[in-house]
N, C-alpha and C. Protein backbone atom coordinates (compact mmCIF):
# COMPACT_ATOMS: atom_id res chain seq x y z
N UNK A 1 -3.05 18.43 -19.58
CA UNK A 1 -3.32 18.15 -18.17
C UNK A 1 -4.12 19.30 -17.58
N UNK A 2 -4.65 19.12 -16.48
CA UNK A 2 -5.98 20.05 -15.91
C UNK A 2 -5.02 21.00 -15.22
N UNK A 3 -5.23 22.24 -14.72
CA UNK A 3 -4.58 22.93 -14.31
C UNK A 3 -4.51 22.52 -12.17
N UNK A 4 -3.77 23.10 -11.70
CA UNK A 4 -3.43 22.35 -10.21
C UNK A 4 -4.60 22.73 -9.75
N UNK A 5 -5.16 23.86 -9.41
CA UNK A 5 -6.55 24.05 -9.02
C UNK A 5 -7.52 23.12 -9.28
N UNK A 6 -7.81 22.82 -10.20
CA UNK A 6 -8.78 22.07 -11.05
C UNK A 6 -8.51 20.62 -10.31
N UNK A 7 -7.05 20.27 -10.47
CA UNK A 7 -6.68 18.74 -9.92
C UNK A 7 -7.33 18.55 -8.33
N UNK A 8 -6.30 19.98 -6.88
CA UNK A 8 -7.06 19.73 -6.17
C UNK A 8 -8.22 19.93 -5.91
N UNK A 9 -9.26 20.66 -6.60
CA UNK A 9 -10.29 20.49 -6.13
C UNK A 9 -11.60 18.93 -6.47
N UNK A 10 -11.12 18.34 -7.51
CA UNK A 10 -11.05 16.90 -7.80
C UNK A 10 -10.49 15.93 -6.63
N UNK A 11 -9.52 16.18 -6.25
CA UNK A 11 -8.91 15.26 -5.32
C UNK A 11 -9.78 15.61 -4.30
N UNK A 12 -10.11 16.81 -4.05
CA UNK A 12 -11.09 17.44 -2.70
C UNK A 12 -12.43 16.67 -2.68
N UNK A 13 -12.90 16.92 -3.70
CA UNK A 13 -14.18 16.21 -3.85
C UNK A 13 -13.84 14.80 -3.81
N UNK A 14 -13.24 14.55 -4.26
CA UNK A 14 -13.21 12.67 -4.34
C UNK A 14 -12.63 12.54 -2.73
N UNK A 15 -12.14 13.25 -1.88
CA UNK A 15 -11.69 12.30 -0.54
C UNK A 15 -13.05 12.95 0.70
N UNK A 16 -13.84 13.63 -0.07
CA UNK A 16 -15.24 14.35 0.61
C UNK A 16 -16.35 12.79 0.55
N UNK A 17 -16.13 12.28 -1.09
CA UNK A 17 -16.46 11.23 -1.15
C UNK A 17 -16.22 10.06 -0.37
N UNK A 18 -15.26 9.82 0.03
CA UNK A 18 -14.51 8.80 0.62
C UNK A 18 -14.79 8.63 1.95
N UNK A 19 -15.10 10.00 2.55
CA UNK A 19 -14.98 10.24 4.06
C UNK A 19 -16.82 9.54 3.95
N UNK A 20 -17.51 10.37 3.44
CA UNK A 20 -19.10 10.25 3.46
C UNK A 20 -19.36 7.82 3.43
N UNK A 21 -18.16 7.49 2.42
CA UNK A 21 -18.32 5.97 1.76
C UNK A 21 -17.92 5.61 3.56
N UNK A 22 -16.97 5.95 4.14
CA UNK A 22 -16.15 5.02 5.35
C UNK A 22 -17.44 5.36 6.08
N UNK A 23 -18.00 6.28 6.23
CA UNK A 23 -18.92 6.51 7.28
C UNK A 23 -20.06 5.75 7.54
N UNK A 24 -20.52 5.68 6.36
CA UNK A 24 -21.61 4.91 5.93
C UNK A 24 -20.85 2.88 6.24
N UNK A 25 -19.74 2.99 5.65
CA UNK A 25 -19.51 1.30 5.93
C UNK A 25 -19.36 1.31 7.33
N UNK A 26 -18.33 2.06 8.38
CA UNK A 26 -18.94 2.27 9.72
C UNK A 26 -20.13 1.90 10.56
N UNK A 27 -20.91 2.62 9.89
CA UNK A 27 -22.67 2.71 10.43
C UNK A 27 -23.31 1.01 10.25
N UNK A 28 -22.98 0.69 8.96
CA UNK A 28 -23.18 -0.71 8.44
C UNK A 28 -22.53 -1.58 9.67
N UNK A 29 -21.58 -1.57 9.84
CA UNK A 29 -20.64 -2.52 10.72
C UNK A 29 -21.42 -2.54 12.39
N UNK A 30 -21.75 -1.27 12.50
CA UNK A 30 -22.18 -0.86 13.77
C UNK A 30 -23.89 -1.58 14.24
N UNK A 31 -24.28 -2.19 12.95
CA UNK A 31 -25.05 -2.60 13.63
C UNK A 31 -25.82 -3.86 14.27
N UNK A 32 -26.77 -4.08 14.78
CA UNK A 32 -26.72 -5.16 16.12
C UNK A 32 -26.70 -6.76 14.88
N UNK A 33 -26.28 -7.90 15.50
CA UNK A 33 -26.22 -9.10 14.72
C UNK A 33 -27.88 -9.22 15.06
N UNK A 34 -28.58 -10.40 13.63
CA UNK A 34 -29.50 -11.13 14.44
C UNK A 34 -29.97 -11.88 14.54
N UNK A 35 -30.85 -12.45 15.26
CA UNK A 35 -30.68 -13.56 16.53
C UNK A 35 -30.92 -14.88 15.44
N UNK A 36 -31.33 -14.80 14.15
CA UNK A 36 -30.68 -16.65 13.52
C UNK A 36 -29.44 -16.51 13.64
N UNK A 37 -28.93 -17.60 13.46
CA UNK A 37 -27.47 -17.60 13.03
C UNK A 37 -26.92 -18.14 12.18
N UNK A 38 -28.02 -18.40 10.98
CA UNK A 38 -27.46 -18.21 9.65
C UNK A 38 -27.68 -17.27 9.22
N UNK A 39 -28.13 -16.16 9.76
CA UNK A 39 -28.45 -15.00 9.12
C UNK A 39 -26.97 -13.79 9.77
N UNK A 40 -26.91 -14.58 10.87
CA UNK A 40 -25.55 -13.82 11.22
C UNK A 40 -24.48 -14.36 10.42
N UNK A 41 -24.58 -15.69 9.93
CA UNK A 41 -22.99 -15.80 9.42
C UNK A 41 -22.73 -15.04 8.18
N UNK A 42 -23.95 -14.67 7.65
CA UNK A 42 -24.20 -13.82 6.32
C UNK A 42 -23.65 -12.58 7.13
N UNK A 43 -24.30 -11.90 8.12
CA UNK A 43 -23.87 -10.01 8.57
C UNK A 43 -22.34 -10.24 8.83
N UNK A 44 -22.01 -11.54 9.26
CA UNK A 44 -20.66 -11.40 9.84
C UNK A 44 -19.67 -11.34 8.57
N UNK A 45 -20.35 -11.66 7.42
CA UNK A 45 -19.24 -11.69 6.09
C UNK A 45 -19.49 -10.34 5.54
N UNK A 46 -20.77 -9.62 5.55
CA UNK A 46 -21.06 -8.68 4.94
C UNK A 46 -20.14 -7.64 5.95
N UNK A 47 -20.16 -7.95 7.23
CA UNK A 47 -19.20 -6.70 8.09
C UNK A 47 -17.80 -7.01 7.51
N UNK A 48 -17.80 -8.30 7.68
CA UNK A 48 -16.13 -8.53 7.30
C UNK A 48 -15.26 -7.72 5.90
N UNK A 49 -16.54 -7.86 4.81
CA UNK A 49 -16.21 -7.15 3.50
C UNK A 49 -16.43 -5.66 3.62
N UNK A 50 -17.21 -5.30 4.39
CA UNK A 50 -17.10 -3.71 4.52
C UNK A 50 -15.85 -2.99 5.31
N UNK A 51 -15.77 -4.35 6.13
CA UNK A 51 -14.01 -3.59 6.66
C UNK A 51 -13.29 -3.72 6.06
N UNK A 52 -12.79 -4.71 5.09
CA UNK A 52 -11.76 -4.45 3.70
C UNK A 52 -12.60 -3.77 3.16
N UNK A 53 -13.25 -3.14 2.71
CA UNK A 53 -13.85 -1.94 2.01
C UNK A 53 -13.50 -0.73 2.50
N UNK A 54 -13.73 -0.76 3.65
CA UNK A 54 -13.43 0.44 4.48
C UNK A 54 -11.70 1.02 4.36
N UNK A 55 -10.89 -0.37 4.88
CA UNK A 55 -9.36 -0.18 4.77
C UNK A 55 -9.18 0.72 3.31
N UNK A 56 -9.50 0.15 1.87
CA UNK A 56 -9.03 0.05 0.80
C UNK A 56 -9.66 1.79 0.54
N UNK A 57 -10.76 2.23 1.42
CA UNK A 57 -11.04 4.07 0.69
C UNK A 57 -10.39 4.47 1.65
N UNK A 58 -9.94 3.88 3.07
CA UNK A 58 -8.67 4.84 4.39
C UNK A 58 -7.83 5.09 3.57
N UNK A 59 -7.21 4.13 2.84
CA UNK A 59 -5.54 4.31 2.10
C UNK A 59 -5.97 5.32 1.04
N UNK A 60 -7.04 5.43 0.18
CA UNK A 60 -7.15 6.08 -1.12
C UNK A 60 -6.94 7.29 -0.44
N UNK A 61 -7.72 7.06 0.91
CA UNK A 61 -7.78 9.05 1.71
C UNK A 61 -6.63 9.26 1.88
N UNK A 62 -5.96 8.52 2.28
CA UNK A 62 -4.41 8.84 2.79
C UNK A 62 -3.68 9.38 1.67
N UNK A 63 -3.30 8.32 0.43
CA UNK A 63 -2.81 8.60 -0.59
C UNK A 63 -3.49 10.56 -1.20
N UNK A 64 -4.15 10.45 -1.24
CA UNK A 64 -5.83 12.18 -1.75
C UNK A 64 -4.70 13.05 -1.03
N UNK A 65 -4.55 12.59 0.66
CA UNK A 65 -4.08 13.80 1.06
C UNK A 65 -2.48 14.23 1.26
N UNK A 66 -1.56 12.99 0.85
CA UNK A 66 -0.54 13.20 0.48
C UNK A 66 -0.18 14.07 -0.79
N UNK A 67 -1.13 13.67 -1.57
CA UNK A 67 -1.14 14.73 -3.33
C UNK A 67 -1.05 15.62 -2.83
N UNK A 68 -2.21 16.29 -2.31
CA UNK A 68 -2.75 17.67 -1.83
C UNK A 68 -1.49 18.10 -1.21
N UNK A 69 -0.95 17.54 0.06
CA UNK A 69 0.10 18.08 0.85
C UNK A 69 1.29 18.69 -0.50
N UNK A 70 1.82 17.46 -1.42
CA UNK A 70 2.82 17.57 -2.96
C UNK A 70 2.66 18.82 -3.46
N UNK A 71 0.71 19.20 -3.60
CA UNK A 71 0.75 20.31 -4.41
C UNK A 71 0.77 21.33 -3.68
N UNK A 72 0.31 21.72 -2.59
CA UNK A 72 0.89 22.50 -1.45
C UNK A 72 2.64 22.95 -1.45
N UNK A 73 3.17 21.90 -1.36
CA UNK A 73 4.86 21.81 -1.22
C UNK A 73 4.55 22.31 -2.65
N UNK A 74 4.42 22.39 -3.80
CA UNK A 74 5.18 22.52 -4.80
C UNK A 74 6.20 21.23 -5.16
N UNK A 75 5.69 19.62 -4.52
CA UNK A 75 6.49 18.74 -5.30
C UNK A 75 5.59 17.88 -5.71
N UNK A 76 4.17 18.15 -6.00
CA UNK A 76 3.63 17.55 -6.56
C UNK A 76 4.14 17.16 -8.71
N UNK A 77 3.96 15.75 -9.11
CA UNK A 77 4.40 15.96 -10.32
C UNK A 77 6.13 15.60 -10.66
N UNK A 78 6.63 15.17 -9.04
CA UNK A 78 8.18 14.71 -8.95
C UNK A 78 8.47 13.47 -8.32
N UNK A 79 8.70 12.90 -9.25
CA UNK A 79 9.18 11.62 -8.54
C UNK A 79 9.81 11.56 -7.23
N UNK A 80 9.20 10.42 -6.47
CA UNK A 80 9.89 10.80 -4.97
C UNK A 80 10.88 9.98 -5.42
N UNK A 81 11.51 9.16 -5.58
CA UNK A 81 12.67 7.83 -5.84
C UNK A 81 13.67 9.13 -6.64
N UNK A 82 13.66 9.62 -7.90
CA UNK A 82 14.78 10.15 -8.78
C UNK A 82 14.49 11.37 -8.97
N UNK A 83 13.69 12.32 -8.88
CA UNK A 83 13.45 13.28 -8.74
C UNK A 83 13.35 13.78 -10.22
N UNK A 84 13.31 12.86 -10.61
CA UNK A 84 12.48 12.90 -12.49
C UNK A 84 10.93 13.68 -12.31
N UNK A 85 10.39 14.13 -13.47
CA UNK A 85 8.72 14.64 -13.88
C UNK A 85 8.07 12.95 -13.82
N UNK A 86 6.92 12.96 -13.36
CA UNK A 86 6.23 11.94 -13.95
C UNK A 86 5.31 12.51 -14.54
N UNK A 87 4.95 11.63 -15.83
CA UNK A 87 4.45 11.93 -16.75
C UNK A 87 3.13 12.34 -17.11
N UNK A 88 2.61 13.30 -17.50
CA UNK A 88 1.13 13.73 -17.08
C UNK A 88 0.08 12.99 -17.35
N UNK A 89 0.46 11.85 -18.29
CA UNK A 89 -0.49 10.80 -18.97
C UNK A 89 -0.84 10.02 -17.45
N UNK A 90 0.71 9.81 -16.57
CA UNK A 90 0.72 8.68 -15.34
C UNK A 90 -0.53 9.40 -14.25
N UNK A 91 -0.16 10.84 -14.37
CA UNK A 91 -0.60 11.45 -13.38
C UNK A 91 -2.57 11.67 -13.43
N UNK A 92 -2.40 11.56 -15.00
CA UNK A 92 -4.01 11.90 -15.44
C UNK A 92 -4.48 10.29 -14.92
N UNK A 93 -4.13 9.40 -15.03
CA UNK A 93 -4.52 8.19 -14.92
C UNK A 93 -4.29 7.97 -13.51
N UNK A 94 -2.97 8.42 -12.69
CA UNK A 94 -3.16 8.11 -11.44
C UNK A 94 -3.17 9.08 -10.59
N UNK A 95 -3.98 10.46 -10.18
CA UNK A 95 -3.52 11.29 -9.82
C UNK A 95 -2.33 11.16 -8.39
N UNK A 96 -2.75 10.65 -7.68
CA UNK A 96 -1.68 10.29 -6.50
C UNK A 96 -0.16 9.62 -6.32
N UNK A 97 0.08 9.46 -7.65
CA UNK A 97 1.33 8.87 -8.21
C UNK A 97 2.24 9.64 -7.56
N UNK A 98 3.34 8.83 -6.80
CA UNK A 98 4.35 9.65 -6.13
C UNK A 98 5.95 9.04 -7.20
N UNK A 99 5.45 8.26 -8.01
CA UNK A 99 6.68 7.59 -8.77
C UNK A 99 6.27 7.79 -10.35
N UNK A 100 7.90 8.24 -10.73
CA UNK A 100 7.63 7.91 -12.69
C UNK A 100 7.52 6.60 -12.83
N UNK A 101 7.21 6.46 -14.00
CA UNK A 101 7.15 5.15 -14.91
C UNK A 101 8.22 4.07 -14.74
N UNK A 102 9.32 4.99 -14.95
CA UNK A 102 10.85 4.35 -14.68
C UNK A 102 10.95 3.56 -13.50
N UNK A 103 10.65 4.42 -12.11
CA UNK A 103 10.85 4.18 -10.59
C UNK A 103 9.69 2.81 -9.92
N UNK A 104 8.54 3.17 -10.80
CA UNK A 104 7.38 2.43 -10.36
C UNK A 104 7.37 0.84 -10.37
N UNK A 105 7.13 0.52 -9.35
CA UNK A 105 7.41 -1.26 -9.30
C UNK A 105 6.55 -2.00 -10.40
C-alpha cells in the first residue's frame, strides 16, 4: 500500500479534480436555452444529466474529504461499524472506504 502522504495527496489531487469537473458542469447548466424548442428539449436533458453528474462528483468530494479528515484523526484504515482494519487491497481499490469487507453491505 502507498504510504499516507502519497494517499492524501492523491485524494488531494483527485477532489482539485472534482471541484474544477462541478464547475465546469455549473457553467454548462448556466447557460441561456435556445429559442427552437427542439433544440431546447435536447439542452434541457443535457442540463438535466449534468446535474446528476454534478450530484454524483459532490458526493465523491464529500466522501475525498471525509478520508482526508480519517487520515488527519488517525482513523483512517478502521472500520467505522467494528472497528476491524480494512483491508489494504479494499482500500487500494476504494480509497474512501469507511467499512471492512465483513461490515460492507
Amino acid at each position: 500500500m502507498t504510504s499516507t502522504s502519497d494517499l492524501r495527496a492523491r485524494l488531494e489531487a483527485r477532489l482539485k479534480e472534482l471541484g474544477a469537473e462541478v464547475d465546469r458542469l455549473e457553467a454548462e447548466s448556466a447557460q441561456p436555452l435556445d429559442a427552437d424548442w427542439s433544440e431546447q428539449a435536447n439542452q434541457i436533458e443535457d442540463v438535466e444529466t449534468a446535474e446528476g453528474l454534478e450530484q454524483v462528483r459532490l458526493e465523491e468530494a464529500r466522501d475525498i474529504r471525509a478520508a482526508l479528515q480519517r487520515i488527519a484523526d488517525g482513523t483512517y484504515g478502521t472500520c467505522a461499524n467494528c472497528g476491524a482494519e480494512i483491508a489494504p487491497a479494499r482500500l487500494k481499490a476504494l480509497p474512501t472506504a469507511t467499512l471492512c469487507i465483513n461490515c460492507a453491505p
